[in-house]
PDB file of N, CA and C in Angstrom:
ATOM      1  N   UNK A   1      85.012 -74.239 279.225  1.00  0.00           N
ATOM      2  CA  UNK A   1      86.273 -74.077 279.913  1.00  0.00           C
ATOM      3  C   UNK A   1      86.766 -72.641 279.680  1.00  0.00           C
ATOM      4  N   UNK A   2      87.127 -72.006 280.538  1.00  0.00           N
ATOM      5  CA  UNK A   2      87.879 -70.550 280.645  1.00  0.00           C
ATOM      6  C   UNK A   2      89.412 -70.556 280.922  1.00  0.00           C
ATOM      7  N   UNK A   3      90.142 -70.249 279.803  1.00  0.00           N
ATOM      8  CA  UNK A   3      91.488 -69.550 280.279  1.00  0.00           C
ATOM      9  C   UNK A   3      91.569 -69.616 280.934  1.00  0.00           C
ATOM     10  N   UNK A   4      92.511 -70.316 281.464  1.00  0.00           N
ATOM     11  CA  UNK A   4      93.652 -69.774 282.694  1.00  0.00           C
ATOM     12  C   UNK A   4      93.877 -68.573 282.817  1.00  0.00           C
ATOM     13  N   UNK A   5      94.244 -67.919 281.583  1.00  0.00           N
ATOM     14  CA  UNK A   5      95.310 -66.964 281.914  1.00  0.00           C
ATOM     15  C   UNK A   5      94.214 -65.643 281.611  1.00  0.00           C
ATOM     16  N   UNK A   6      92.714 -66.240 281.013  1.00  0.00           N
ATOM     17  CA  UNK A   6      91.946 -65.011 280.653  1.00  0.00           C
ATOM     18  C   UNK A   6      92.063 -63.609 281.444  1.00  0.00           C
ATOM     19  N   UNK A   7      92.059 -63.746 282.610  1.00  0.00           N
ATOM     20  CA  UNK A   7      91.867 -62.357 283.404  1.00  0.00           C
ATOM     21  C   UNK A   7      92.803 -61.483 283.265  1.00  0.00           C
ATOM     22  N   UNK A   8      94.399 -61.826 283.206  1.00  0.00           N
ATOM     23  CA  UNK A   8      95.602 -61.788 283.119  1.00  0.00           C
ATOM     24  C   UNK A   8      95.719 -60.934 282.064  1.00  0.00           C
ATOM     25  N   UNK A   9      95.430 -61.626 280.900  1.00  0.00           N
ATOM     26  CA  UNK A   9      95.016 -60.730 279.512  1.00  0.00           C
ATOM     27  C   UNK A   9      94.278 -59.560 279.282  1.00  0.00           C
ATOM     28  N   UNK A  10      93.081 -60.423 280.089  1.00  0.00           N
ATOM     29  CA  UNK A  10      92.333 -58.623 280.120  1.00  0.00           C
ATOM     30  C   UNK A  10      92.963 -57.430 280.574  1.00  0.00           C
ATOM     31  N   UNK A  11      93.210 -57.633 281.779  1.00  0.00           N
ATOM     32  CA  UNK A  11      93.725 -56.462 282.434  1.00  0.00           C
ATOM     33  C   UNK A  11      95.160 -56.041 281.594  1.00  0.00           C
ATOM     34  N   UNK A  12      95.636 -57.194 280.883  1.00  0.00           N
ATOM     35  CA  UNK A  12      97.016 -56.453 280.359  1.00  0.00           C
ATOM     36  C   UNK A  12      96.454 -55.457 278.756  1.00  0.00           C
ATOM     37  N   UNK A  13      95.377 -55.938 278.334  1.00  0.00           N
ATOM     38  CA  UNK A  13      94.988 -55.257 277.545  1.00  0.00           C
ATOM     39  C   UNK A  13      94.498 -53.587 278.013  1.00  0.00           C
ATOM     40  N   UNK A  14      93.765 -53.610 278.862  1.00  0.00           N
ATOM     41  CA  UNK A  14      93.097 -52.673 279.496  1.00  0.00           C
ATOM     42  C   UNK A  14      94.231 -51.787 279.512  1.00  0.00           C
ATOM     43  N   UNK A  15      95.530 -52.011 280.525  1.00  0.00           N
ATOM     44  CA  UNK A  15      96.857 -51.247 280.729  1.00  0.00           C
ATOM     45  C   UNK A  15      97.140 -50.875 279.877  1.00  0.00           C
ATOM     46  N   UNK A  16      97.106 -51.505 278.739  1.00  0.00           N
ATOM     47  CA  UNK A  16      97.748 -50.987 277.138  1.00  0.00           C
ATOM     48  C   UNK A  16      96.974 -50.145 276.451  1.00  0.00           C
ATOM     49  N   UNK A  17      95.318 -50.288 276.818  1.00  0.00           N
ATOM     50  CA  UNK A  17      94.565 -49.403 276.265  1.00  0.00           C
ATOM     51  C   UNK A  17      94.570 -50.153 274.680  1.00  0.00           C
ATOM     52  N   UNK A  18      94.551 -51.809 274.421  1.00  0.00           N
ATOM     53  CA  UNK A  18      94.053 -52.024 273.444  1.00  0.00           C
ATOM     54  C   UNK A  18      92.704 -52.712 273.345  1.00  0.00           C
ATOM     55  N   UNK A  19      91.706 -52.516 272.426  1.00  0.00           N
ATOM     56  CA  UNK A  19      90.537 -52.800 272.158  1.00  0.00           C
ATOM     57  C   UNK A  19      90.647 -54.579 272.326  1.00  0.00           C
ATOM     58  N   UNK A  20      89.704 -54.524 273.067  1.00  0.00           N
ATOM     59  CA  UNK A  20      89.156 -56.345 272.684  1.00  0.00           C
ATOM     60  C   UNK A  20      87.846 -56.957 272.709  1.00  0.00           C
ATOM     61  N   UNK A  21      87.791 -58.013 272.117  1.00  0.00           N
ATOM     62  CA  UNK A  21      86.610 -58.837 272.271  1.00  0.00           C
ATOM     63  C   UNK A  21      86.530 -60.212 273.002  1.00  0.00           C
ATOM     64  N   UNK A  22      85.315 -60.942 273.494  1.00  0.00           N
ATOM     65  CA  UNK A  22      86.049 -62.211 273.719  1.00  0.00           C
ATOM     66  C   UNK A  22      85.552 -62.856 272.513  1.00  0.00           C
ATOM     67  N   UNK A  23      85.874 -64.859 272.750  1.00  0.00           N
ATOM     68  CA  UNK A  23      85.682 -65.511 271.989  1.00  0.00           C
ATOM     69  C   UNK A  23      85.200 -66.830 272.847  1.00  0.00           C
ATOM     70  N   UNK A  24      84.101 -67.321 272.079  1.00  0.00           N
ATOM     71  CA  UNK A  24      83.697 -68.855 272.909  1.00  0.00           C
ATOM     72  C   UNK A  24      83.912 -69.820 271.654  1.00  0.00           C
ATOM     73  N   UNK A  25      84.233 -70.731 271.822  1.00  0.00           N
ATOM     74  CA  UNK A  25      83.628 -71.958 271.115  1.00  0.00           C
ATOM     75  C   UNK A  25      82.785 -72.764 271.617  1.00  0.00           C
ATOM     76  N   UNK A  26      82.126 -72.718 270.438  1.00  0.00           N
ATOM     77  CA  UNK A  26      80.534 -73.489 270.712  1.00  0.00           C
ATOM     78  C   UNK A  26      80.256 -74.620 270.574  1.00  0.00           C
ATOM     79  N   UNK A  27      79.504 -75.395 272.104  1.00  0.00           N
ATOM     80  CA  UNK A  27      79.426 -77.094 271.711  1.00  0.00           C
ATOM     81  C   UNK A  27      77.760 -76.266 272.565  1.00  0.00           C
ATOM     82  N   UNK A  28      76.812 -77.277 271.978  1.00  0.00           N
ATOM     83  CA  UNK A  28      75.508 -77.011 272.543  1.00  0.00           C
ATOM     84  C   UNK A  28      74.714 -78.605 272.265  1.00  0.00           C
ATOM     85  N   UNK A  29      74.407 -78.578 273.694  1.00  0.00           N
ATOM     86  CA  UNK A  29      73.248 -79.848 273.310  1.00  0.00           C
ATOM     87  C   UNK A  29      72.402 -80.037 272.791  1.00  0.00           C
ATOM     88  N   UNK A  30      71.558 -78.554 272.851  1.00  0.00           N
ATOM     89  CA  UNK A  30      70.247 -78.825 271.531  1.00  0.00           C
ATOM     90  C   UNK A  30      70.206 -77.178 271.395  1.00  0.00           C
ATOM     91  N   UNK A  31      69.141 -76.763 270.627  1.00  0.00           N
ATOM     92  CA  UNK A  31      69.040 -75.524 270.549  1.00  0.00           C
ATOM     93  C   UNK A  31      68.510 -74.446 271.572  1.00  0.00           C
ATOM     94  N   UNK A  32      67.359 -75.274 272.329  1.00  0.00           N
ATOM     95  CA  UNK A  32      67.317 -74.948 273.749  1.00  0.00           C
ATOM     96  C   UNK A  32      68.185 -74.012 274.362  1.00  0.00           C
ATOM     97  N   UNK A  33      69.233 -75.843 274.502  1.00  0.00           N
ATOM     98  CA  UNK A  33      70.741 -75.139 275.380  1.00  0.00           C
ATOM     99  C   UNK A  33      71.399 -73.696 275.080  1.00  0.00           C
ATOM    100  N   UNK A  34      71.159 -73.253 273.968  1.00  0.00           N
ATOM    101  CA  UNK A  34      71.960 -72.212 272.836  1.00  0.00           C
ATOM    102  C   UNK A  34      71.543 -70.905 273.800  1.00  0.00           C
ATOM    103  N   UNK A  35      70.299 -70.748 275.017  1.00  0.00           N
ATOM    104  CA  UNK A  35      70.013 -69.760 275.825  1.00  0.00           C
ATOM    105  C   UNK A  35      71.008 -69.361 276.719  1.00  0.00           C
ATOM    106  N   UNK A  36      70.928 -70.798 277.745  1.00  0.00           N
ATOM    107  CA  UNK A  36      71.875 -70.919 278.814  1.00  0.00           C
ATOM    108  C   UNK A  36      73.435 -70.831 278.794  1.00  0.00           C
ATOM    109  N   UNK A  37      73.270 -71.482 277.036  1.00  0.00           N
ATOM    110  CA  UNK A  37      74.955 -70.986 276.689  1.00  0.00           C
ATOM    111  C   UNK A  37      75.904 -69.877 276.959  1.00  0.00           C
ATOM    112  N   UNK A  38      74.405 -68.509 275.919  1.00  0.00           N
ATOM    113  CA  UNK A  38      74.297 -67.431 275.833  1.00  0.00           C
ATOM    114  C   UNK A  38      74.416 -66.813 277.300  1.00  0.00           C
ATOM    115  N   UNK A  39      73.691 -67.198 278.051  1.00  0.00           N
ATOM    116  CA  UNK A  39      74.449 -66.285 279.793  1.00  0.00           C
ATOM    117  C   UNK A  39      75.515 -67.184 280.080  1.00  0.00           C
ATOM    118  N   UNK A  40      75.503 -67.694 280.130  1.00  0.00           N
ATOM    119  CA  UNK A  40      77.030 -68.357 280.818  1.00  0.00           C
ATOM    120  C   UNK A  40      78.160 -67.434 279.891  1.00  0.00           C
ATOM    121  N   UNK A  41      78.218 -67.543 278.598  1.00  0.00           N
ATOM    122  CA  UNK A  41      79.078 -66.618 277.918  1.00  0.00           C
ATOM    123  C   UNK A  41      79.444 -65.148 278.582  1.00  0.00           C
ATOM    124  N   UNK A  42      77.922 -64.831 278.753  1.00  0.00           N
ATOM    125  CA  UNK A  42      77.867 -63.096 279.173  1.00  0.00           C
ATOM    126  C   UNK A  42      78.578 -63.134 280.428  1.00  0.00           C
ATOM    127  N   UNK A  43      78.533 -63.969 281.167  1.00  0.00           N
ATOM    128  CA  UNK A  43      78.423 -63.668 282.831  1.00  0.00           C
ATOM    129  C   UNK A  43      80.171 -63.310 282.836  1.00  0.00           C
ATOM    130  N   UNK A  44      80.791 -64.207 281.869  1.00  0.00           N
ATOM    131  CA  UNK A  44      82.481 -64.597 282.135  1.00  0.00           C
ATOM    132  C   UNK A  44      83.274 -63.381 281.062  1.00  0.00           C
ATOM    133  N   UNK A  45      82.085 -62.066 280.583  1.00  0.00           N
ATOM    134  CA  UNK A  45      83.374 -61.413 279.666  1.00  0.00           C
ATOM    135  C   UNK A  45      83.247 -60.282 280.696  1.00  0.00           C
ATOM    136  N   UNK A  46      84.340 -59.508 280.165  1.00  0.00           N
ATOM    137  CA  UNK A  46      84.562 -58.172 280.756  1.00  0.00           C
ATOM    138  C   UNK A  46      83.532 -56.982 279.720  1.00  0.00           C
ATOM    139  N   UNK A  47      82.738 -56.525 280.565  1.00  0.00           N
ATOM    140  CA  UNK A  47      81.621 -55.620 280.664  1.00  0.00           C
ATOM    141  C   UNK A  47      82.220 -54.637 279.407  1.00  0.00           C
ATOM    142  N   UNK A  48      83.564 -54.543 279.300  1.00  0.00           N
ATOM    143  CA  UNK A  48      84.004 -52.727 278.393  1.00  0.00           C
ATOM    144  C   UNK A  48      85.104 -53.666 276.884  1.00  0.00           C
ATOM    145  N   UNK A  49      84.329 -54.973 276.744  1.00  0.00           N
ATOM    146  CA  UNK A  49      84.838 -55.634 275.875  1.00  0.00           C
ATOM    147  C   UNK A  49      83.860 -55.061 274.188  1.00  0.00           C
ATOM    148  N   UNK A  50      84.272 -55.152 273.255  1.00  0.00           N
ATOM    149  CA  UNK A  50      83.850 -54.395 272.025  1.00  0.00           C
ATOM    150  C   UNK A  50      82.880 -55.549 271.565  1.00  0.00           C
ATOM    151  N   UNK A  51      83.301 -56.637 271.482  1.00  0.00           N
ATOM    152  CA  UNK A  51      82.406 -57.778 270.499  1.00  0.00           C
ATOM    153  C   UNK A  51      82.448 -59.035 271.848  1.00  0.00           C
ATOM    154  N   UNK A  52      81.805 -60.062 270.866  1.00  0.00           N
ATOM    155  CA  UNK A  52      82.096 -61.397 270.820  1.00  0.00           C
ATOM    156  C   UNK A  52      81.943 -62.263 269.653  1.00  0.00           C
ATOM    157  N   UNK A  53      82.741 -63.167 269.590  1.00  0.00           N
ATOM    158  CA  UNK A  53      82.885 -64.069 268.680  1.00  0.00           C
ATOM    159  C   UNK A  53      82.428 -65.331 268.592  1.00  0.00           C
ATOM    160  N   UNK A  54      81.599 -65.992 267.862  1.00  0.00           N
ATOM    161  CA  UNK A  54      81.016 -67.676 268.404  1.00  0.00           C
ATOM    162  C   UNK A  54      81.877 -68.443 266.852  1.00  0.00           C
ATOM    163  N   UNK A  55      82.297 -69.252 267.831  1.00  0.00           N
ATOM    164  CA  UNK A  55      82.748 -70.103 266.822  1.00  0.00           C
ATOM    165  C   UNK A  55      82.354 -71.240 266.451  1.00  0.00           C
ATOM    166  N   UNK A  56      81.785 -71.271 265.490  1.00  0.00           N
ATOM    167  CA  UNK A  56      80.964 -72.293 264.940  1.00  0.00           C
ATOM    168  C   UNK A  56      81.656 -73.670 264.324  1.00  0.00           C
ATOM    169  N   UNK A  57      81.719 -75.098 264.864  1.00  0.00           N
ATOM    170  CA  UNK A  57      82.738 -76.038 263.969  1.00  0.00           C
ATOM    171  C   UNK A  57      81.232 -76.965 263.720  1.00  0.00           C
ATOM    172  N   UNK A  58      82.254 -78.306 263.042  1.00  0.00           N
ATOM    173  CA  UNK A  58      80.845 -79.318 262.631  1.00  0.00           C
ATOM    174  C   UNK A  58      80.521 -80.011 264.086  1.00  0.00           C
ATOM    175  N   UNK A  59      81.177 -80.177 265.195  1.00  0.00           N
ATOM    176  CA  UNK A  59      80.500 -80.573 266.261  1.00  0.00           C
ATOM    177  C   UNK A  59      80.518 -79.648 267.439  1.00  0.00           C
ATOM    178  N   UNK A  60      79.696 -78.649 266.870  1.00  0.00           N
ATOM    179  CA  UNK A  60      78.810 -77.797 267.777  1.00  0.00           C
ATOM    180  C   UNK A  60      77.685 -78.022 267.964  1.00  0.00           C
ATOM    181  N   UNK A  61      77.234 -79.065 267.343  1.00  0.00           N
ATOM    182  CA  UNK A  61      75.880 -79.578 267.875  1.00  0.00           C
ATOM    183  C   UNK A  61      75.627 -81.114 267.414  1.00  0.00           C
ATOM    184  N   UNK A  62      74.712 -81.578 268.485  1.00  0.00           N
ATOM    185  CA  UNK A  62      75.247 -83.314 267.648  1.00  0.00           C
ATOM    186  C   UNK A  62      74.605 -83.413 266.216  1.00  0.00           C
ATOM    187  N   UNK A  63      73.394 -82.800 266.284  1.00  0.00           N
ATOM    188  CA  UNK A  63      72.648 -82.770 264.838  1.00  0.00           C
ATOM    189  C   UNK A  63      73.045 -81.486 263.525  1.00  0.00           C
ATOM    190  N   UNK A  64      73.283 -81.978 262.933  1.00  0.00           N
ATOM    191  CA  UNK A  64      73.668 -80.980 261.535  1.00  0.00           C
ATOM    192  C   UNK A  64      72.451 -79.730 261.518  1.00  0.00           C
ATOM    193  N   UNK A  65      71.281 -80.759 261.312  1.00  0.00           N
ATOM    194  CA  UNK A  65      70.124 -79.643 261.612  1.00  0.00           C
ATOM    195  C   UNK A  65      69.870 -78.712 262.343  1.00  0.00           C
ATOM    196  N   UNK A  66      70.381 -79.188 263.527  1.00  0.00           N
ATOM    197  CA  UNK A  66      70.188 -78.061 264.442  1.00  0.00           C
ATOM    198  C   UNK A  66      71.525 -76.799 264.504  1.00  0.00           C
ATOM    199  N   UNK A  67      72.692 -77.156 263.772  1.00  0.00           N
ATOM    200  CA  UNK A  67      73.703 -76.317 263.636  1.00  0.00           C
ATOM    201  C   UNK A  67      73.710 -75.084 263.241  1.00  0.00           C
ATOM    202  N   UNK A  68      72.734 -74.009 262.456  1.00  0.00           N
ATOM    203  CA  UNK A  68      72.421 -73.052 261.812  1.00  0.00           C
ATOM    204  C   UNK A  68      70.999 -72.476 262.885  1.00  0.00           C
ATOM    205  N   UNK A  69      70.550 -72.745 263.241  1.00  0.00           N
ATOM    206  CA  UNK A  69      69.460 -72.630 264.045  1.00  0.00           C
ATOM    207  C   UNK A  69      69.675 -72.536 265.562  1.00  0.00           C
ATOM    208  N   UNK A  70      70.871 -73.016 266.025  1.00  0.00           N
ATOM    209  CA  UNK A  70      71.196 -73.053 267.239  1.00  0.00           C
ATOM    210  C   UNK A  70      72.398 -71.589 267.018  1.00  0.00           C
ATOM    211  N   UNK A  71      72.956 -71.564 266.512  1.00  0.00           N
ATOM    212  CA  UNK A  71      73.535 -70.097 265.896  1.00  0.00           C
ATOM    213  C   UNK A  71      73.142 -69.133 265.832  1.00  0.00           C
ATOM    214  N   UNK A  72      71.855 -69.197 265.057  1.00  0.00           N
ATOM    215  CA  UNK A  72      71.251 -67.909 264.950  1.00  0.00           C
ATOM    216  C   UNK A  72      70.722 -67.597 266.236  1.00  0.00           C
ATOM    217  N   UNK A  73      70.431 -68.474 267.069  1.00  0.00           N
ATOM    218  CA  UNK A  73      70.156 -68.554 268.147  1.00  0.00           C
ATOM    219  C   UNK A  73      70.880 -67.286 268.990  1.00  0.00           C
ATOM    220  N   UNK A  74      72.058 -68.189 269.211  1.00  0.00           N
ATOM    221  CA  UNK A  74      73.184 -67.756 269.948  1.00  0.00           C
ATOM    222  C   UNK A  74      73.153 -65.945 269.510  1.00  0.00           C
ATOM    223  N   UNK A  75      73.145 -65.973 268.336  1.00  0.00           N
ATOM    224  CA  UNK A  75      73.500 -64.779 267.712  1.00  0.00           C
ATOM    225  C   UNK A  75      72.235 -63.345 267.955  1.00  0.00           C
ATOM    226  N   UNK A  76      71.261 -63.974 267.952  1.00  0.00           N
ATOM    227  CA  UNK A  76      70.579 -63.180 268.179  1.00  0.00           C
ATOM    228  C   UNK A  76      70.115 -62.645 269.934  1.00  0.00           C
ATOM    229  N   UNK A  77      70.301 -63.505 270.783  1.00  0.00           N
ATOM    230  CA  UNK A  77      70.428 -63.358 271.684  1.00  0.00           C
ATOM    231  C   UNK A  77      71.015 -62.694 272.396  1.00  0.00           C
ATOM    232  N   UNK A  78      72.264 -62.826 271.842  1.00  0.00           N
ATOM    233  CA  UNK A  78      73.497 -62.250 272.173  1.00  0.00           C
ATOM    234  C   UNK A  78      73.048 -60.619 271.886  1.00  0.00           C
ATOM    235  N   UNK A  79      72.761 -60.094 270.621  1.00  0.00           N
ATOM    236  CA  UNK A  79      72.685 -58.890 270.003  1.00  0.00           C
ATOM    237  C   UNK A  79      71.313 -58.329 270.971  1.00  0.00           C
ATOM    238  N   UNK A  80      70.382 -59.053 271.302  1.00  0.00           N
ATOM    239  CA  UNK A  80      69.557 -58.238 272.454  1.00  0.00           C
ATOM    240  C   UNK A  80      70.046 -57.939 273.255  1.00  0.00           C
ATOM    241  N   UNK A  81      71.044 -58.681 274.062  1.00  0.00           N
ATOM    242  CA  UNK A  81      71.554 -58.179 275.414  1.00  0.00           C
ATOM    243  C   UNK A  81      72.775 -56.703 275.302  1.00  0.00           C
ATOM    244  N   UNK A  82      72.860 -55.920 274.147  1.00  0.00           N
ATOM    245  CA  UNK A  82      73.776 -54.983 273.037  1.00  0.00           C
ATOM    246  C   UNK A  82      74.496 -55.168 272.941  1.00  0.00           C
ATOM    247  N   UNK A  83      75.175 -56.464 272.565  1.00  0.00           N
ATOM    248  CA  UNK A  83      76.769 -56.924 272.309  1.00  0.00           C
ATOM    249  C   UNK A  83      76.691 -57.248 270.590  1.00  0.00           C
ATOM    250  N   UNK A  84      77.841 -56.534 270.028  1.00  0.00           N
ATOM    251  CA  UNK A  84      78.122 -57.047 268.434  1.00  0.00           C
ATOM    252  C   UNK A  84      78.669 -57.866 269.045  1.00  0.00           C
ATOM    253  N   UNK A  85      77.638 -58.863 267.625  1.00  0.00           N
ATOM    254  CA  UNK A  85      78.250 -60.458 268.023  1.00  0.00           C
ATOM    255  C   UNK A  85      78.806 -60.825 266.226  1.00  0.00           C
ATOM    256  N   UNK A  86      79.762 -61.428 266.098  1.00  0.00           N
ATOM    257  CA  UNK A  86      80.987 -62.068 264.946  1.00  0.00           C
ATOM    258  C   UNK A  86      80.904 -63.351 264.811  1.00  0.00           C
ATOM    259  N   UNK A  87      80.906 -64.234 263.973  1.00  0.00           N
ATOM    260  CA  UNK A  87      80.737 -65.448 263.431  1.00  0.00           C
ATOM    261  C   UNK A  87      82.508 -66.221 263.122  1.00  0.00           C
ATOM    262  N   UNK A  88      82.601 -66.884 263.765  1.00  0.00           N
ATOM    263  CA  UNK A  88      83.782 -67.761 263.027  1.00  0.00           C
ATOM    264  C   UNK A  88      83.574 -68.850 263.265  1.00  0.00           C
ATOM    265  N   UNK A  89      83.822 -69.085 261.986  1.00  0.00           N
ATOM    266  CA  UNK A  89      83.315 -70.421 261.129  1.00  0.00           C
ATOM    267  C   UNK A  89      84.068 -71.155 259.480  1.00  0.00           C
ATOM    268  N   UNK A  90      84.536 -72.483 259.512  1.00  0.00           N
ATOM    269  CA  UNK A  90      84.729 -72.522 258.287  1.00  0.00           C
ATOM    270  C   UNK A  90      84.070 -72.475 257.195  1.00  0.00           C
ATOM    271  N   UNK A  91      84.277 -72.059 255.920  1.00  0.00           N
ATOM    272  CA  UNK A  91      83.850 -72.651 254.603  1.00  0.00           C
ATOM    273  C   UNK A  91      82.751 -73.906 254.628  1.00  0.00           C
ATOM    274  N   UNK A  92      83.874 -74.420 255.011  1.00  0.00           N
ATOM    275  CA  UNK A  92      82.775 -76.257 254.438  1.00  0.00           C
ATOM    276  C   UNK A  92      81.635 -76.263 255.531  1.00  0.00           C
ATOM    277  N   UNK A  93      81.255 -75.323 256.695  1.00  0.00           N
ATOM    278  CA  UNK A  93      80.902 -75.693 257.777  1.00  0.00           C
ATOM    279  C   UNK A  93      79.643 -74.785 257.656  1.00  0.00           C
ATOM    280  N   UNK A  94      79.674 -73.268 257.081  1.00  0.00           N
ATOM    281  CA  UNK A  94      79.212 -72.338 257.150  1.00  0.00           C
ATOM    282  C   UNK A  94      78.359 -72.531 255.703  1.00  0.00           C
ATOM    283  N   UNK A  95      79.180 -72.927 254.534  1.00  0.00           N
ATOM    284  CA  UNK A  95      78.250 -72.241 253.494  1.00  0.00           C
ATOM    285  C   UNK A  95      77.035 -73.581 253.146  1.00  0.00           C
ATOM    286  N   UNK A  96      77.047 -74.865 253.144  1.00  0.00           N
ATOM    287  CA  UNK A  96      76.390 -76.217 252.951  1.00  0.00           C
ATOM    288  C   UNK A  96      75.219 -75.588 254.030  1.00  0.00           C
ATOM    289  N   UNK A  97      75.461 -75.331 255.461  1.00  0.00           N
ATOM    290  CA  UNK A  97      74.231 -74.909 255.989  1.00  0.00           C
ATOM    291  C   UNK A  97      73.236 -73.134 255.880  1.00  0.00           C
ATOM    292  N   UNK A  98      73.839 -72.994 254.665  1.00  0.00           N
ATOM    293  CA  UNK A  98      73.230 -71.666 254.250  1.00  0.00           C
ATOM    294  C   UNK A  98      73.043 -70.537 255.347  1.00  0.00           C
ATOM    295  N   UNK A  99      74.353 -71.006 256.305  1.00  0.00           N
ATOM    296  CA  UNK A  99      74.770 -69.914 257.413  1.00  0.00           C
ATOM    297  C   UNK A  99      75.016 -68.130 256.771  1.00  0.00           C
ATOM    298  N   UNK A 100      75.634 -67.964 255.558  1.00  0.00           N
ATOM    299  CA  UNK A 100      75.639 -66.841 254.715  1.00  0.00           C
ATOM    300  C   UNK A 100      74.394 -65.680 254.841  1.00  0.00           C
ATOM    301  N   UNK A 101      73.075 -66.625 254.960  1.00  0.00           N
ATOM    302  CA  UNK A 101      71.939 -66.000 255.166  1.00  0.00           C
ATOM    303  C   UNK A 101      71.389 -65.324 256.392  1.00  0.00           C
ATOM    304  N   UNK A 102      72.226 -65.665 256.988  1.00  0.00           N
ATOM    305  CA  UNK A 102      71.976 -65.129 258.871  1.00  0.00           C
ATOM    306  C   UNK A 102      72.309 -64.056 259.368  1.00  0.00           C
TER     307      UNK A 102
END
């Protein structure tokens, strides 16, 4: 789902001349999916945006297992196409799947 008001923002940022990034939260069906995610993300930011952010919760994926792996996924993908990509994520969510290491 996209903001309503996303575009609105952008451009009011742009006018102001302040820096931004976007942000997705992440639900993925398998790790697969974590590709198609990855363009659908790209297609919807603004091109002269600085980062992106994936936000990682405990049901971002139905399997635990695949939660760290479908991430790195995301993450690395992301960083081929030359976007710094940012992690947000909790504690209890991030450190049990030895996400720290990524």
């Amino acid at each position: 789902m996209i903001d309503r008001k996303y575009k609105e923002y952008v451009e009011g940022w742009k006018k102001l001349g302040i820096p931004f990034g976007h942000y997705a939260y992440c639900l993925f069906v398998s790790v697969k999916d974590v590709i198609k995610e990855s363009e659908d993300f790209r297609k919807r930011v603004a091109k002269d945006a600085l980062f992106l952010i994936a936000d990682v919760e405990e049901q971002t994926t139905k399997r635990v297992a695949d939660r760290a792996p479908a991430t790195q996924t995301l993450i690395n993908t992301l960083k081929k196409k030359g976007w710094k990509v940012g992690l947000y994520s909790g504690y209890h969510t991030y450190t049990p799947l030895g996400m720290q290491k990524s």
